[in-house]
Protein backbone atom coordinates (compact mmCIF):
# COMPACT_ATOMS: atom_id res chain seq x y z
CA UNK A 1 79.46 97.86 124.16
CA UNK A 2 80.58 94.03 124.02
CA UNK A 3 82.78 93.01 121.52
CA UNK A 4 82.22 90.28 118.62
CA UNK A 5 83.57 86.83 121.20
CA UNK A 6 85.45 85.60 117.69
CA UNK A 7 86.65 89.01 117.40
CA UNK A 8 87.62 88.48 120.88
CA UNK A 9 89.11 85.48 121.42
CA UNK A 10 90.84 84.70 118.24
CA UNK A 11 92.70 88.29 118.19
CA UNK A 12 93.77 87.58 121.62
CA UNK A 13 95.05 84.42 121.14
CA UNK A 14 96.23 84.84 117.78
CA UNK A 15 98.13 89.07 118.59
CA UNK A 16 101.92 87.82 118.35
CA UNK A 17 101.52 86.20 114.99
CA UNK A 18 99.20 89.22 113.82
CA UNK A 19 102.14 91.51 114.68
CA UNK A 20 104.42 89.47 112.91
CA UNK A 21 102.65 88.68 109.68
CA UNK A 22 100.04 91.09 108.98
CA UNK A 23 100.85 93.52 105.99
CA UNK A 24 101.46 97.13 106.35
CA UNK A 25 98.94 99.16 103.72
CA UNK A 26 100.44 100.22 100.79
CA UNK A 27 102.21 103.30 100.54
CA UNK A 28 100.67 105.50 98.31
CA UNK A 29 97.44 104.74 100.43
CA UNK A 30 99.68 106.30 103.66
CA UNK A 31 100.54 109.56 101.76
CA UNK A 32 97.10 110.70 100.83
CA UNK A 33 96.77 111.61 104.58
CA UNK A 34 100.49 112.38 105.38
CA UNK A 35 99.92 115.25 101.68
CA UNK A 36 96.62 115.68 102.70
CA UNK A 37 96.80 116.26 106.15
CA UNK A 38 100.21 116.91 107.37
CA UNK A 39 100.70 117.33 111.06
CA UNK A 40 97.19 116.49 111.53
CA UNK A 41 96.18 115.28 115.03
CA UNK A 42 95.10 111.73 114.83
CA UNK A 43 93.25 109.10 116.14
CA UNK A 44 93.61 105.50 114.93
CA UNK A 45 90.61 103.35 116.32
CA UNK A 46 90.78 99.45 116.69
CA UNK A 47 94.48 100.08 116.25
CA UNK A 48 95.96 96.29 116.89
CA UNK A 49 99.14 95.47 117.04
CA UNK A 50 99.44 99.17 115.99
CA UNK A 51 99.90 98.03 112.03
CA UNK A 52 98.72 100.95 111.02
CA UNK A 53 99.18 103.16 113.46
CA UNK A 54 103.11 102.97 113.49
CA UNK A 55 102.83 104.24 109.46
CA UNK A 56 101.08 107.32 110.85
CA UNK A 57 103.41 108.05 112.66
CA UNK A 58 106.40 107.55 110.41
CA UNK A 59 104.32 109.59 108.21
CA UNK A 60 104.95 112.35 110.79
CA UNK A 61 101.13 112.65 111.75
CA UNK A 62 100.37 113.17 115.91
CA UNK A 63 98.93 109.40 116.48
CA UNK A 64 96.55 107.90 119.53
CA UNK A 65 95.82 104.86 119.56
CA UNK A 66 92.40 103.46 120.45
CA UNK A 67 92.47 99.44 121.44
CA UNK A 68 89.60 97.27 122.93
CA UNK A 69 91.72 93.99 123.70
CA UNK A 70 94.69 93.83 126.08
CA UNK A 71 96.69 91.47 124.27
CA UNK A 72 96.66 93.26 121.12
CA UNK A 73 97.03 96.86 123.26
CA UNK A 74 100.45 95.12 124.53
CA UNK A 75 101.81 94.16 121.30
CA UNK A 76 101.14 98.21 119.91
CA UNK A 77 103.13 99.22 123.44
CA UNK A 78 106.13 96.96 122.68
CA UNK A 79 106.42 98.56 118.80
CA UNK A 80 105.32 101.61 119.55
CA UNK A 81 106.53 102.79 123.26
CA UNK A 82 106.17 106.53 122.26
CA UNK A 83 102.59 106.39 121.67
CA UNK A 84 99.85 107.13 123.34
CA UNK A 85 97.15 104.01 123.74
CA UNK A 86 93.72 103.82 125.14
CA UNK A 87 91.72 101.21 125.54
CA UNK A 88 87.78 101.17 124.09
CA UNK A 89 85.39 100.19 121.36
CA UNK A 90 84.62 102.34 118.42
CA UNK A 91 81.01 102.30 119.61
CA UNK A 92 82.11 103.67 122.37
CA UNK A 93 85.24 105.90 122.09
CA UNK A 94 86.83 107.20 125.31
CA UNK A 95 87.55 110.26 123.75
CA UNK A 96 86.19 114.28 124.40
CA UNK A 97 84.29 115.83 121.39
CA UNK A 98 86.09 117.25 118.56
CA UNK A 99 89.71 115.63 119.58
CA UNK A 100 90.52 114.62 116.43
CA UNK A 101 91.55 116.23 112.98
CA UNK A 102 91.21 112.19 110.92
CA UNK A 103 89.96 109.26 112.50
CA UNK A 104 90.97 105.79 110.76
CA UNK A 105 90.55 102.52 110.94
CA UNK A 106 93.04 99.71 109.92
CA UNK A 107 91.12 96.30 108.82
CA UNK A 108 88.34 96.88 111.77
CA UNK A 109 85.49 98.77 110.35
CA UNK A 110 83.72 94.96 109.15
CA UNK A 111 83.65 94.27 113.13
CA UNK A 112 81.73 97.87 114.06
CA UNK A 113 78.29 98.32 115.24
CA UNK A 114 78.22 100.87 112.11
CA UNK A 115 75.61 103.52 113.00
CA UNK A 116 77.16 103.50 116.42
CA UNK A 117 80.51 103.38 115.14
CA UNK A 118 80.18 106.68 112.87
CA UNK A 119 78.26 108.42 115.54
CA UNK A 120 81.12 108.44 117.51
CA UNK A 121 83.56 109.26 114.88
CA UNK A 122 81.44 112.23 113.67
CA UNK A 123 81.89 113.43 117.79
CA UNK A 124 85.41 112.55 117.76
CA UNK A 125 86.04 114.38 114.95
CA UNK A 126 86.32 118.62 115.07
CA UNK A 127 84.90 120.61 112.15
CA UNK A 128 85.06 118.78 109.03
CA UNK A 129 87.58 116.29 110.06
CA UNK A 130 87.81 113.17 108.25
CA UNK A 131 87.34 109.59 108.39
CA UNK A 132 89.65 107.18 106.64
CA UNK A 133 89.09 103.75 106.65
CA UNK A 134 91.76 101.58 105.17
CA UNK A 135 91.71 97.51 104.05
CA UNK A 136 94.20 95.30 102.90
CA UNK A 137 92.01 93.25 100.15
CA UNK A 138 92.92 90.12 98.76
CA UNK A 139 92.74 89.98 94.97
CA UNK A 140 90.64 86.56 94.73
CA UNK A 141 90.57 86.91 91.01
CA UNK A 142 93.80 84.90 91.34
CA UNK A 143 93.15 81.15 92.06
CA UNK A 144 95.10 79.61 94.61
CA UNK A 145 93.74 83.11 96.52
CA UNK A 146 90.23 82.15 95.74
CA UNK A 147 90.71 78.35 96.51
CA UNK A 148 91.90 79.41 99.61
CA UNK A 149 89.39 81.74 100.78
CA UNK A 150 86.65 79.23 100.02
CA UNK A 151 88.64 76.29 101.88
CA UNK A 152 88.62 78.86 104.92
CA UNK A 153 85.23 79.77 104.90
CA UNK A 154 84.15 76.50 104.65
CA UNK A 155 86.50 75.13 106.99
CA UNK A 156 85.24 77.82 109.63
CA UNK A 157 81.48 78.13 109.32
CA UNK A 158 81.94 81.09 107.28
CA UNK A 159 83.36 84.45 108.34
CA UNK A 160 81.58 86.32 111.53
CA UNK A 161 81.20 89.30 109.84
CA UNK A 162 79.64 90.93 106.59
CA UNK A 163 82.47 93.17 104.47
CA UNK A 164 83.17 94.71 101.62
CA UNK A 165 81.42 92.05 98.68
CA UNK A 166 78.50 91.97 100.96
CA UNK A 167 78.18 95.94 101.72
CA UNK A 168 78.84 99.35 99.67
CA UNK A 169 80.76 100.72 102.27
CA UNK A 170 79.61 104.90 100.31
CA UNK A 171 76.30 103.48 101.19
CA UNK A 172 76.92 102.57 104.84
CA UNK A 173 78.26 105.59 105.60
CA UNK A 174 75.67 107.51 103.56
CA UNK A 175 73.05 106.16 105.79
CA UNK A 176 74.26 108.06 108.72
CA UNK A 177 73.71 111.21 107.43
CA UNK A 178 76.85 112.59 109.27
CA UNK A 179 79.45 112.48 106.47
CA UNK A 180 79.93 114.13 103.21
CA UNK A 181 80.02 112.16 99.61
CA UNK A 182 82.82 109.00 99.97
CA UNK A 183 85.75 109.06 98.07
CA UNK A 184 87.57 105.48 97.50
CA UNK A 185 90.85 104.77 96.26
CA UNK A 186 92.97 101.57 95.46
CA UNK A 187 96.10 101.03 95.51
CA UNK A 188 98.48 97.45 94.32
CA UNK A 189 99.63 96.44 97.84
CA UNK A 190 101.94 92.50 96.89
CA UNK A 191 102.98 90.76 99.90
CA UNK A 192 105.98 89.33 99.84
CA UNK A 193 105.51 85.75 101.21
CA UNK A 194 106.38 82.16 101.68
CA UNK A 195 103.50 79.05 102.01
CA UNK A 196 104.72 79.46 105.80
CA UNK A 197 103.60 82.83 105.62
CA UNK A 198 100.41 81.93 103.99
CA UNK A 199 99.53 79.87 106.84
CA UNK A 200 100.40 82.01 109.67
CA UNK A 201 99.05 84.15 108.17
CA UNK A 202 95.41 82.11 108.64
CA UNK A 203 96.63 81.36 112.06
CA UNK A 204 96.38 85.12 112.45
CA UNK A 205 92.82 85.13 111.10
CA UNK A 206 90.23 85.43 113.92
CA UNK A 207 88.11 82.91 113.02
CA UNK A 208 90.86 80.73 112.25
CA UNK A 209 92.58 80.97 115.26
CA UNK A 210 88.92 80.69 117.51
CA UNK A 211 88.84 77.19 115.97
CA UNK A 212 89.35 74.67 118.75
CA UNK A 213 93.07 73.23 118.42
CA UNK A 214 92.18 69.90 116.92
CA UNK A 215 89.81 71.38 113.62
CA UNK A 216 91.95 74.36 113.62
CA UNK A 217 95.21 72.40 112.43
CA UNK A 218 93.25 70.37 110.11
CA UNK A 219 92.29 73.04 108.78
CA UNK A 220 96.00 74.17 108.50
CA UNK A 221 96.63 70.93 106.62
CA UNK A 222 93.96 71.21 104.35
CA UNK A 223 95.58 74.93 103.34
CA UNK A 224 99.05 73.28 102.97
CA UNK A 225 98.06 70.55 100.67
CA UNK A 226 96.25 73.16 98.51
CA UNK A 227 99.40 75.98 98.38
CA UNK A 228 101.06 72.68 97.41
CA UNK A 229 99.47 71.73 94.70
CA UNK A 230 100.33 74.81 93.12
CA UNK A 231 103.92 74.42 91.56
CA UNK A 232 104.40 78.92 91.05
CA UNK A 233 104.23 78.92 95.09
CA UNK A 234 107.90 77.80 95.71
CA UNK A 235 110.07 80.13 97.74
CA UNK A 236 109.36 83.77 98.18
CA UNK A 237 106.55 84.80 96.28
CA UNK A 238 103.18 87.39 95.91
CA UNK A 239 100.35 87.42 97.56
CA UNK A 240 98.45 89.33 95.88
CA UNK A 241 96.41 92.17 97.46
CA UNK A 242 95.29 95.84 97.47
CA UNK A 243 94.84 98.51 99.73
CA UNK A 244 91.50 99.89 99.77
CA UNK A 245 91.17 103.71 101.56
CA UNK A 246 87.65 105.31 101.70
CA UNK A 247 87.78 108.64 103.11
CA UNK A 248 84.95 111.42 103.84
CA UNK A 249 84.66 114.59 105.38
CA UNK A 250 82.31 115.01 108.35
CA UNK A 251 79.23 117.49 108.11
């Protein structure tokens, strides 16, 4: 399987500042698996900078972590030495049938082939493992959040990928047919933040950071002058977002 060029060249360019500004997932989100499942082997596909996966493991759960891009593979091996890391697509997974007690995904799910995608995690998984599939969400009921997102998106074409207000993601996974009834939970997930932040944050975006240099910092201007004219954004503040976990049992 190929993977999405935007996907591809704007993680790869863009893997330091993902390490360095991209949000853990909240808490509460993290202990439904660590109660849940405690000890529980692990896989965590599409891992990154190994955001996710270095929760799971502080969570004391036994962690591998799958990767398809070498850039963001050496970022997880600098944080996360004592890991295990493999590298492959979700479509894909370089892994032997039933290895797995859960299978997440951290923020990647949006990028998968899906059908492929779940076929693979219902052989990766043994018995009636699970599948949890986490997102950081930003609320865009606030409105510098929604200003920004539609400055972005029209800044950048639009985003390279369909997720979660174009899709039921219950209904994606229903359409398999190889995983029980979807559960979905949300928990408040603030970011503590600066306008700085805020922006490297968007230079951490994909399809941000696949822009060609000269729109791409334009862009970055254009985002500046709006978090400016917004007088509550001074100093450290909230950025608003939740973390979104969907989790199913396979059949």
């Amino acid at each position: 399987m190929t993977i999405n060029p935007v996907a591809a060249g704007g993680f790869s360019s863009a893997a330091a500042t993902y390490a360095r500004i991209r949000p853990t997932y909240a808490r509460g989100a993290i202990g439904v698996l660590r109660d849940g499942f405690p000890g529980a082997d692990v896989v965590d596909v599409a891992a990154g900078t190994g955001i996710l996966t270095g929760q799971l493991v502080r969570a004391g759960l036994r962690v591998t972590a799958v990767e398809p891009l070498d850039a963001m593979a050496r970022q997880l091996r600098l944080a996360l030495p004592a890991v295990p890391v493999v590298l492959g697509v979700a479509e894909a997974l370089p892994l032997a049938d039933g290895r797995a007690d859960v299978l997440t995904v951290g923020q990647g799910f949006h990028w998968f082939d899906a059908g492929a995608a779940l076929a693979e995690a219902a052989r990766a998984l043994r018995g009636d493992g699970v599948l949890a599939l986490f997102w950081n969400v930003r609320d865009e009921s606030v409105p510098w959040v929604h200003a920004l997102t539609d400055l972005v998106e029209s800044g950048t074409g639009g985003r390279p990928y369909d997720d979660h207000r174009e899709h039921r993601w219950e209904d994606v996974i229903a359409a398999s047919g190889r995983f029980h009834e979807v559960t979905s939970s949300r928990f408040p997930n603030p970011v503590p933040t600066t306008v700085g932040g805020v922006l490297d944050r968007l230079r951490s975006t994909s399809f941000v950071a696949d822009l060609a240099a000269g729109p791409r910092e334009e862009l970055l201007v254009e985002a500046a002058g709006l978090l400016a004219r917004h007088p509550e954004l001074t100093g450290t503040f909230d950025y608003p977002h939740d973390t979104v976990l969907y989790l199913c049992h396979r059949r």
